[in-house]
Protein backbone atom coordinates (compact mmCIF):
# COMPACT_ATOMS: atom_id res chain seq x y z
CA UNK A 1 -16.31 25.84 0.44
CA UNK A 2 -15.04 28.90 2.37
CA UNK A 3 -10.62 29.36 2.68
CA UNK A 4 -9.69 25.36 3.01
CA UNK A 5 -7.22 24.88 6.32
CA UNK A 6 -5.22 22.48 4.25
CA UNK A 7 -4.60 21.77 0.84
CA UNK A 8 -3.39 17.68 -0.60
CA UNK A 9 -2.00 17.70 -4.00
CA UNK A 10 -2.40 14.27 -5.12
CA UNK A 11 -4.96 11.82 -5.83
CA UNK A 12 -3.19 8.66 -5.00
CA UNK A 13 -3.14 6.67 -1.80
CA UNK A 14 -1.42 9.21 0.99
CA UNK A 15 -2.71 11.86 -0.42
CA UNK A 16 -6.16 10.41 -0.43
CA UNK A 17 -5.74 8.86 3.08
CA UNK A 18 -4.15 12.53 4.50
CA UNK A 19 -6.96 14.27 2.96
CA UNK A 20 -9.64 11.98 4.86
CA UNK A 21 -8.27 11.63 8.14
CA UNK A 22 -8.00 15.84 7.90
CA UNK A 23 -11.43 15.72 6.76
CA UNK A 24 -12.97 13.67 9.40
CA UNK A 25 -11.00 16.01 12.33
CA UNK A 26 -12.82 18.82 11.43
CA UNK A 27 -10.21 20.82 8.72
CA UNK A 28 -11.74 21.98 5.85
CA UNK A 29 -9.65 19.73 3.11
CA UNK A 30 -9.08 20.95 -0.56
CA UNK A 31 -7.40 18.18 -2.66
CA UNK A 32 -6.11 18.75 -6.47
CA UNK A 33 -5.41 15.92 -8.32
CA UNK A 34 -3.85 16.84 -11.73
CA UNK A 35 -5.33 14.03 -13.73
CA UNK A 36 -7.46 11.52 -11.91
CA UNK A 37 -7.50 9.29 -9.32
CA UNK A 38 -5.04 6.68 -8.90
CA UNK A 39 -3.15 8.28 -11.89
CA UNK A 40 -0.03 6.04 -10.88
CA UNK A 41 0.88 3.04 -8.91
CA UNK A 42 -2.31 3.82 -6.22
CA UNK A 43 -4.31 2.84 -9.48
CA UNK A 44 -2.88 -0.71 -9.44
CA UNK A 45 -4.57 -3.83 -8.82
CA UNK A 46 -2.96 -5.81 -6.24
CA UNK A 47 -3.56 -4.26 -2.68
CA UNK A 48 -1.82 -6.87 -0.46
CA UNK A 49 -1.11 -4.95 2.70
CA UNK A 50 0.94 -7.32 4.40
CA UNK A 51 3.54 -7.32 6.98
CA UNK A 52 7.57 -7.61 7.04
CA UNK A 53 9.06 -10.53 8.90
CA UNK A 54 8.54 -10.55 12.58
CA UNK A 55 12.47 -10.47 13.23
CA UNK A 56 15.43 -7.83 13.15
CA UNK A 57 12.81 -5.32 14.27
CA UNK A 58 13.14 -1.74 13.37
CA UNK A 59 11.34 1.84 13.57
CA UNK A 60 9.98 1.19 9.90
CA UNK A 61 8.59 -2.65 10.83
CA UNK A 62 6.78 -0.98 13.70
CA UNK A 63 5.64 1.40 12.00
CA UNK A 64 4.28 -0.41 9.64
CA UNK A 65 2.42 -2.49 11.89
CA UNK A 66 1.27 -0.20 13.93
CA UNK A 67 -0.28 1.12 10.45
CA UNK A 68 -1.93 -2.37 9.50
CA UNK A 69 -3.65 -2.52 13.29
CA UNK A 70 -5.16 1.01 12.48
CA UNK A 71 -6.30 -0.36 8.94
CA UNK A 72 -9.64 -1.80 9.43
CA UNK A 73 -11.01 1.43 11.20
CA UNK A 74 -9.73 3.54 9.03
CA UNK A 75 -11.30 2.28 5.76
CA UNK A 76 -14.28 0.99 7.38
CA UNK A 77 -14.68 5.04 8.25
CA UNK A 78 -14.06 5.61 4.81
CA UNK A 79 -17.05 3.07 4.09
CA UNK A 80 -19.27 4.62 6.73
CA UNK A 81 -18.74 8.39 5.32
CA UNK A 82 -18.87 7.94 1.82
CA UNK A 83 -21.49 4.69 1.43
CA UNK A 84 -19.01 2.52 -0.97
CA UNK A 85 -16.93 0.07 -0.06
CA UNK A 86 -13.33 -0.30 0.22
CA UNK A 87 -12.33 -4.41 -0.14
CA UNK A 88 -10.87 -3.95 3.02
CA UNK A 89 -10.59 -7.61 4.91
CA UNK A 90 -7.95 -9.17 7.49
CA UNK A 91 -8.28 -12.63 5.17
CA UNK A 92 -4.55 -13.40 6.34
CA UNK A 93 -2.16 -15.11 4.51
CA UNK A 94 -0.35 -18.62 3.51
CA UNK A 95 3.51 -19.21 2.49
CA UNK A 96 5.02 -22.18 1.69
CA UNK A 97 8.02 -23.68 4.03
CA UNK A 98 10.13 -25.65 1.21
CA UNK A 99 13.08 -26.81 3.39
CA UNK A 100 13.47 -27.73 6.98
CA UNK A 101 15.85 -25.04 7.24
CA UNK A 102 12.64 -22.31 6.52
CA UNK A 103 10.61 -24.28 8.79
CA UNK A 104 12.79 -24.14 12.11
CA UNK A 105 13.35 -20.15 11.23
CA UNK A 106 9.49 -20.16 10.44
CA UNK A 107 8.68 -21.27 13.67
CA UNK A 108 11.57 -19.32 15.95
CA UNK A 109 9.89 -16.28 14.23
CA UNK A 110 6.57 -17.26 15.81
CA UNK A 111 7.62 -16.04 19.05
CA UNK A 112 8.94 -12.90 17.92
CA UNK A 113 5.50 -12.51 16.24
CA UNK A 114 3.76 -12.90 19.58
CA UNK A 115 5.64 -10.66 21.71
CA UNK A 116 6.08 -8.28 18.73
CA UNK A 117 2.60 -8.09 17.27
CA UNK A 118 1.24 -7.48 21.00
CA UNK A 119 -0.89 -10.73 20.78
CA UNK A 120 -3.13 -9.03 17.76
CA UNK A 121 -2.51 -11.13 15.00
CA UNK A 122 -0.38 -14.47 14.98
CA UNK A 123 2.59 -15.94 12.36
CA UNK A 124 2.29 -19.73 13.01
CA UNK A 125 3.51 -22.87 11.20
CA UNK A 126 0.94 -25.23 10.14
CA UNK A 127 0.33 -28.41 8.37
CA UNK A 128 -0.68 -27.63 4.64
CA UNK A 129 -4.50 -29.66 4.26
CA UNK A 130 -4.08 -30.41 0.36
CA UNK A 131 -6.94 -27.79 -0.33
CA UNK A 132 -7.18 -26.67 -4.02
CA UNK A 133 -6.48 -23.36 -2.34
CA UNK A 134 -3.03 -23.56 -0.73
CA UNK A 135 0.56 -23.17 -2.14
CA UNK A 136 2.60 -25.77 -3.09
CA UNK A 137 4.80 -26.97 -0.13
CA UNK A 138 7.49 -29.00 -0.28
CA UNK A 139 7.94 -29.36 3.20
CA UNK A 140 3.81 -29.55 3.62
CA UNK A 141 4.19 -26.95 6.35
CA UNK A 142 3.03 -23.61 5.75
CA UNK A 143 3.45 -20.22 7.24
CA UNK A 144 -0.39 -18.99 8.36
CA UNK A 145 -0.43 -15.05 9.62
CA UNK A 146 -3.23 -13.16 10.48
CA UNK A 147 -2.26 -10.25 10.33
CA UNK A 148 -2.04 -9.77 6.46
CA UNK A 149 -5.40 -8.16 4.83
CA UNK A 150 -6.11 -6.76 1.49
CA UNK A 151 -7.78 -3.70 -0.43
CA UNK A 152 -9.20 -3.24 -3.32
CA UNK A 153 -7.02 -0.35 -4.60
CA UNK A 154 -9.64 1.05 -6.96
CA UNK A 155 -12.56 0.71 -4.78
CA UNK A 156 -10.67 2.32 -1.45
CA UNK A 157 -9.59 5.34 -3.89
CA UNK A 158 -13.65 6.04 -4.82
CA UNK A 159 -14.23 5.42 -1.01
CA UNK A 160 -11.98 7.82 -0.34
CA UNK A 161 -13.07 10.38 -2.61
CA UNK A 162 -16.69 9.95 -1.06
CA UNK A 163 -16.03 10.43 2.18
CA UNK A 164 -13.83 13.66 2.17
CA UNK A 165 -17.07 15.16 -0.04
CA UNK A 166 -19.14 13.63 2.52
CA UNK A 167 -17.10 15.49 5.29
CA UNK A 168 -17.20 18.71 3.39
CA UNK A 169 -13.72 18.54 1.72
CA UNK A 170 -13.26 19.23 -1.86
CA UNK A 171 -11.53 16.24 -4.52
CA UNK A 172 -10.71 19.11 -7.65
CA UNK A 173 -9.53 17.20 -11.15
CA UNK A 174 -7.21 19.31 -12.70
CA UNK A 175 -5.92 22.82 -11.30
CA UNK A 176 -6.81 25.02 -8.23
CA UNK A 177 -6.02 27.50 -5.87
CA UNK A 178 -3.86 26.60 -2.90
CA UNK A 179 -4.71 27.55 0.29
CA UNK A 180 -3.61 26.55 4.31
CA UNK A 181 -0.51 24.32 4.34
CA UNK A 182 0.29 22.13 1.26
CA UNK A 183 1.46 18.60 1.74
CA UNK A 184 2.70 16.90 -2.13
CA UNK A 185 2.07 13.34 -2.33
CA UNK A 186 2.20 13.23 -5.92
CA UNK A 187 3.99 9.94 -6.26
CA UNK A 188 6.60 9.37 -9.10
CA UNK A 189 6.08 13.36 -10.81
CA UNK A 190 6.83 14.29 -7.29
CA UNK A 191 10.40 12.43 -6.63
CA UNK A 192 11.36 13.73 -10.11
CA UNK A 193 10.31 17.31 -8.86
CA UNK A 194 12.34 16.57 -5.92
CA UNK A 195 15.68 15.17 -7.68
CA UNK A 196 15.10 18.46 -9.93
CA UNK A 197 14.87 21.25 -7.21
CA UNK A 198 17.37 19.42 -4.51
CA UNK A 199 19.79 18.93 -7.33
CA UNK A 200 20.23 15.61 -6.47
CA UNK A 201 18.49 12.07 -6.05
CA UNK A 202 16.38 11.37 -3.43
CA UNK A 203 14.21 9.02 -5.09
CA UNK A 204 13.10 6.90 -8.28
CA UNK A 205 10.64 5.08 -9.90
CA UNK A 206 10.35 0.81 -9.96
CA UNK A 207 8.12 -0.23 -12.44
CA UNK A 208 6.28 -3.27 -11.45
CA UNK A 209 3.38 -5.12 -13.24
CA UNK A 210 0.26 -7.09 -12.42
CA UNK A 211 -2.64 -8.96 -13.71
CA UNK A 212 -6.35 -10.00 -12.58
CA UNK A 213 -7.90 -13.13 -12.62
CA UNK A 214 -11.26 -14.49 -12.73
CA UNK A 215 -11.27 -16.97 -10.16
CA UNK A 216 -13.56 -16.49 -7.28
CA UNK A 217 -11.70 -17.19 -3.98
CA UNK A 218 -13.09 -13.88 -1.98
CA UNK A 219 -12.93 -15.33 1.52
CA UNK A 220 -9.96 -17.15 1.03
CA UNK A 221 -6.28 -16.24 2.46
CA UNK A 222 -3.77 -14.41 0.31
CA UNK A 223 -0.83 -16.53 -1.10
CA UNK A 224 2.90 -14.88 -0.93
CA UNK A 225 5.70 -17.82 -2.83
CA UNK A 226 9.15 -16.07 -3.47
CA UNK A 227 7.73 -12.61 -3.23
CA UNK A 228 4.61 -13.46 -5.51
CA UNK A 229 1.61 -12.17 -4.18
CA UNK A 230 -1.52 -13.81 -5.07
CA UNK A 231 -4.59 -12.12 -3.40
CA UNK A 232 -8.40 -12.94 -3.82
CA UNK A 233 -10.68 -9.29 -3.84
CA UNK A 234 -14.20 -8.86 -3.10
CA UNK A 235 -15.04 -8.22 -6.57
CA UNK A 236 -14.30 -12.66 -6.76
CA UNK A 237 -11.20 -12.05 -9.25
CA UNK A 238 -7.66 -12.45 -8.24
CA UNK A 239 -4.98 -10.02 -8.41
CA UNK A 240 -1.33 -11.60 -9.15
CA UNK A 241 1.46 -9.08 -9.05
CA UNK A 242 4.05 -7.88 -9.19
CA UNK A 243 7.14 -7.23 -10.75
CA UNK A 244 10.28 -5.03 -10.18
CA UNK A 245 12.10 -3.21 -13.01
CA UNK A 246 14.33 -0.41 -12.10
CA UNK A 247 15.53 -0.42 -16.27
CA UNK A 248 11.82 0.04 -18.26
CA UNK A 249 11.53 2.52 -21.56
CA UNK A 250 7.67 2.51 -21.24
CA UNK A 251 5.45 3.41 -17.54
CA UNK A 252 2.18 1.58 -18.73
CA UNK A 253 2.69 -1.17 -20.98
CA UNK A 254 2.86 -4.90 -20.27
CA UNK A 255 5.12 -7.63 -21.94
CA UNK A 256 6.91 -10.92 -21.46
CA UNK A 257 7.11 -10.16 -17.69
CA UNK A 258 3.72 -10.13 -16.63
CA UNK A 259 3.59 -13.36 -18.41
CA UNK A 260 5.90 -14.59 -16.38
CA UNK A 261 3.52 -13.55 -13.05
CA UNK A 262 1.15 -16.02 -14.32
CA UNK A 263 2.99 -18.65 -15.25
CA UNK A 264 4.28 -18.43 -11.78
CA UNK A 265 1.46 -18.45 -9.95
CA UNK A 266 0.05 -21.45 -11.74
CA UNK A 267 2.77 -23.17 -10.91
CA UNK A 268 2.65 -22.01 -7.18
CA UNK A 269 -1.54 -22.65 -7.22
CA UNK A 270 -2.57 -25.06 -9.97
CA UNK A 271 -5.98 -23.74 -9.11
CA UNK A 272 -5.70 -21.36 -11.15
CA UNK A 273 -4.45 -22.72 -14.23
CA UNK A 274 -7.95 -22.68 -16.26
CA UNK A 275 -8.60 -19.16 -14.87
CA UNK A 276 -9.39 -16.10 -17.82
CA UNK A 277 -6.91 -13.15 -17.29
CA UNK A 278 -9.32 -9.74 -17.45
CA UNK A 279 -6.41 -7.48 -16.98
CA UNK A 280 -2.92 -6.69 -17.36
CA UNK A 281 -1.57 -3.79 -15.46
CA UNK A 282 1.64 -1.95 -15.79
CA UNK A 283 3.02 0.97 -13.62
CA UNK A 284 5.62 3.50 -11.71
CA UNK A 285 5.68 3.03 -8.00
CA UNK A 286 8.08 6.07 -6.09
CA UNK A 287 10.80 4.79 -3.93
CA UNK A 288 12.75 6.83 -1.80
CA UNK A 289 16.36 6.77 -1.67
CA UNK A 290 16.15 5.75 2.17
CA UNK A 291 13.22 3.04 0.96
CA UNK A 292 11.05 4.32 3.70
CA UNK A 293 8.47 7.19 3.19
CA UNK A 294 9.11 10.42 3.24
CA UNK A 295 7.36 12.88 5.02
CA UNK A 296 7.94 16.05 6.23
CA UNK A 297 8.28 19.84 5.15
CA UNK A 298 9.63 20.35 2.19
CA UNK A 299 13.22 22.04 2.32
CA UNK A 300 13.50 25.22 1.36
CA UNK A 301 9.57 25.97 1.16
CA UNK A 302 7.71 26.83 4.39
CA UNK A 303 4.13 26.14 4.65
CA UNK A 304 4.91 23.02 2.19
CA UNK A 305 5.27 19.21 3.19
CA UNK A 306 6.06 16.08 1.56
CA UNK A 307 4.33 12.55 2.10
CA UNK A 308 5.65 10.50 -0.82
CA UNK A 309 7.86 7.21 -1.26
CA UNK A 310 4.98 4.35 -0.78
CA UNK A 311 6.47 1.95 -2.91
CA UNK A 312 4.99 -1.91 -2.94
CA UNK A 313 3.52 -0.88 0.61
CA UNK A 314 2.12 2.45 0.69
CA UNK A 315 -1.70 0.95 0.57
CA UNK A 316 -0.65 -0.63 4.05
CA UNK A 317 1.27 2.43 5.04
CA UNK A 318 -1.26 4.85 4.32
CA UNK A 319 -3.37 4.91 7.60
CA UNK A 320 -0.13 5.80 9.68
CA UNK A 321 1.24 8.23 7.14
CA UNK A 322 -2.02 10.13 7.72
CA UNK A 323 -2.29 9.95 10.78
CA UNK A 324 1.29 11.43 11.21
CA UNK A 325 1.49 13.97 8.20
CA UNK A 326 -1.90 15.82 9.81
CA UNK A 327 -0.55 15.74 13.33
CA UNK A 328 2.79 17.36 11.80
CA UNK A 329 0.72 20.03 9.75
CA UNK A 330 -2.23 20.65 11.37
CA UNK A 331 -1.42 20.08 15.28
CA UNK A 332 2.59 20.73 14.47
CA UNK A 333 2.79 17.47 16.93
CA UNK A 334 6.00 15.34 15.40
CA UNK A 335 6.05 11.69 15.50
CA UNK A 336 7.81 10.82 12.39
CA UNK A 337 10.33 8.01 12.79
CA UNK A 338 13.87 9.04 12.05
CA UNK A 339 14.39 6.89 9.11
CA UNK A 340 11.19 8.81 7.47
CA UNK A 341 12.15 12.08 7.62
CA UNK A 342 12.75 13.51 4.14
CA UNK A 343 16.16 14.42 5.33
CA UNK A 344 17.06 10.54 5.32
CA UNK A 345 16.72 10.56 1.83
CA UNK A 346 18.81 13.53 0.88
């Protein structure tokens, strides 16, 4: 490759997803990633890219769904340009209404959802059927949206990878020169750089785990009961997941919580309860102080930006980050919300 116009340091999601949509404009893309792909929480298992509530709505709910409409074209040019697929589908997604209470709010929010979502996707209340393949409902209503999808983490990240080679860009394991504008989205090692040089906190890492399934339910909705995703892949396992632990002494290992994931989702899907585990996974996701992303330059270092702060939605966030973060560094056009400006979380 001749002088690259932009370098991405990072093999996780945003930095994958930056490097690709820089790729397919034209830029001549060099990315570094220091160990391998999907190092940290982008190498996860659970990829539910689903929506906030349709109420209270701010810049970072529309944001984010303006990110989840762009989804399906993005990775499906991933697909095209590299051959592979991505386990991208808009399956939607079922949650159980256990009160009357939850119901009436339920269905007040389906109005918001229609004016809100501009008609693209719908949040209704429905009458659960009894399938095998539903949550359990006290209520036997149900919350049906069409709007959530999911992705196959590990399959989007080789996607990725394909295409920007396809396109002419570079994916380098280990170290390399820098050249053109940097942008960091180096995840948890990145926040911690962050906290280091700023001298104070601007972010952390929340340790969440996750296990697979083999139970094939591939065209099936994904399942959300009290913030438990359960979400059927292409690959006809099931990803359960995931925790939150802000105290944790170890990054990668599993214990009595990720028991815990199953025993809940058993108990929200009986389904499931003869259903082998394959895998138990354990790590770091980076949360910004502000709990939004944060992109931008990097203070103090011209030529340098920062897309990091993904959290439990950074798969779902990732087309819009892109698209954003290479407007702001390659076409210096702004349209970063307010709220995800690294400033916010200094």
């Amino acid at each position: 490759m001749t002088r690259p116009d932009l370098t991405v340091r990072g093999g996780g999601i945003f930095g994958l997803a930056c490097a690709w949509e820089a790729a397919r404009r034209g830029a001549r893309v060099r990315l570094i990633e220091a160990t391998r792909i999907g190092a940290g929480a982008s190498g996860g298992v659970v990829g539910a890219l689903a929506p906030h509530v349709p109420e209270n709505w701010n810049e970072k709910k529309a944001f984010q769904l303006e990110s989840l409409l762009m989804a399906e074209a993005f990775f499906a040019g991933a697909e095209r340009g590299s051959g592979l697929p991505t386990g991208y589908a808009r399956t939607g997604r079922l949650q159980p209404l256990d009160s009357a209470e939850a119901a009436a709010r339920a269905a007040d929010r389906a109005a918001e959802a229609q004016a809100l979502w501009q008609g693209r996707a719908h949040w209704r209340v429905v009458q659960a059927t009894g399938a095998a393949w539903e949550p359990a409902s006290a209520t036997g209503l149900l919350i049906h949206d069409t709007l959530t999808a999911r992705l196959h983490p590990r399959l989007a990240s080789a996607a990725l990878v394909g295409a920007i080679r396809a396109a002419g860009g570079e994916v380098i394991l280990g170290e390399a020169e820098e050249a053109g504008p940097v942008i960091w989205a180096t995840g948890l090692a990145g926040l911690m750089a962050l906290n280091d040089v700023l001298g104070r906190r601007v972010g952390a890492g929340v340790k969440g785990q996750a296990l697979v399934l083999d139970h094939d339910a591939r065209d099936l909705p994904q399942m959300q009961v009290d913030g438990l995703h359960i979400v059927p892949h292409v690959d006809g396992r099931v990803a359960i997941g995931s925790t939150s632990e802000n105290d944790w002494d170890a990054a990668d290992t599993v214990d009595h919580h990720c028991d815990g994931l199953l025993a809940r989702a058993i108990a929200a899907v009986p389904a499931l309860a003869t259903a082998r585990v394959v895998e138990r996974w354990a790590g770091v996701r980076p949360r910004a102080r502000s709990r939004a992303p944060m992109l931008g330059p990097w203070p103090g270092r011209p030529g340098h930006f920062i897309a990091n702060g993904g959290f439990k939605i950074g798969f779902g966030m990732a087309p819009k980050v892109a698209q954003v973060m290479i407007d702001l560094v390659l076409d210096q056009r702004d349209q970063r919300p307010d709220g995800f400006r690294v400033e916010a979380s200094l």
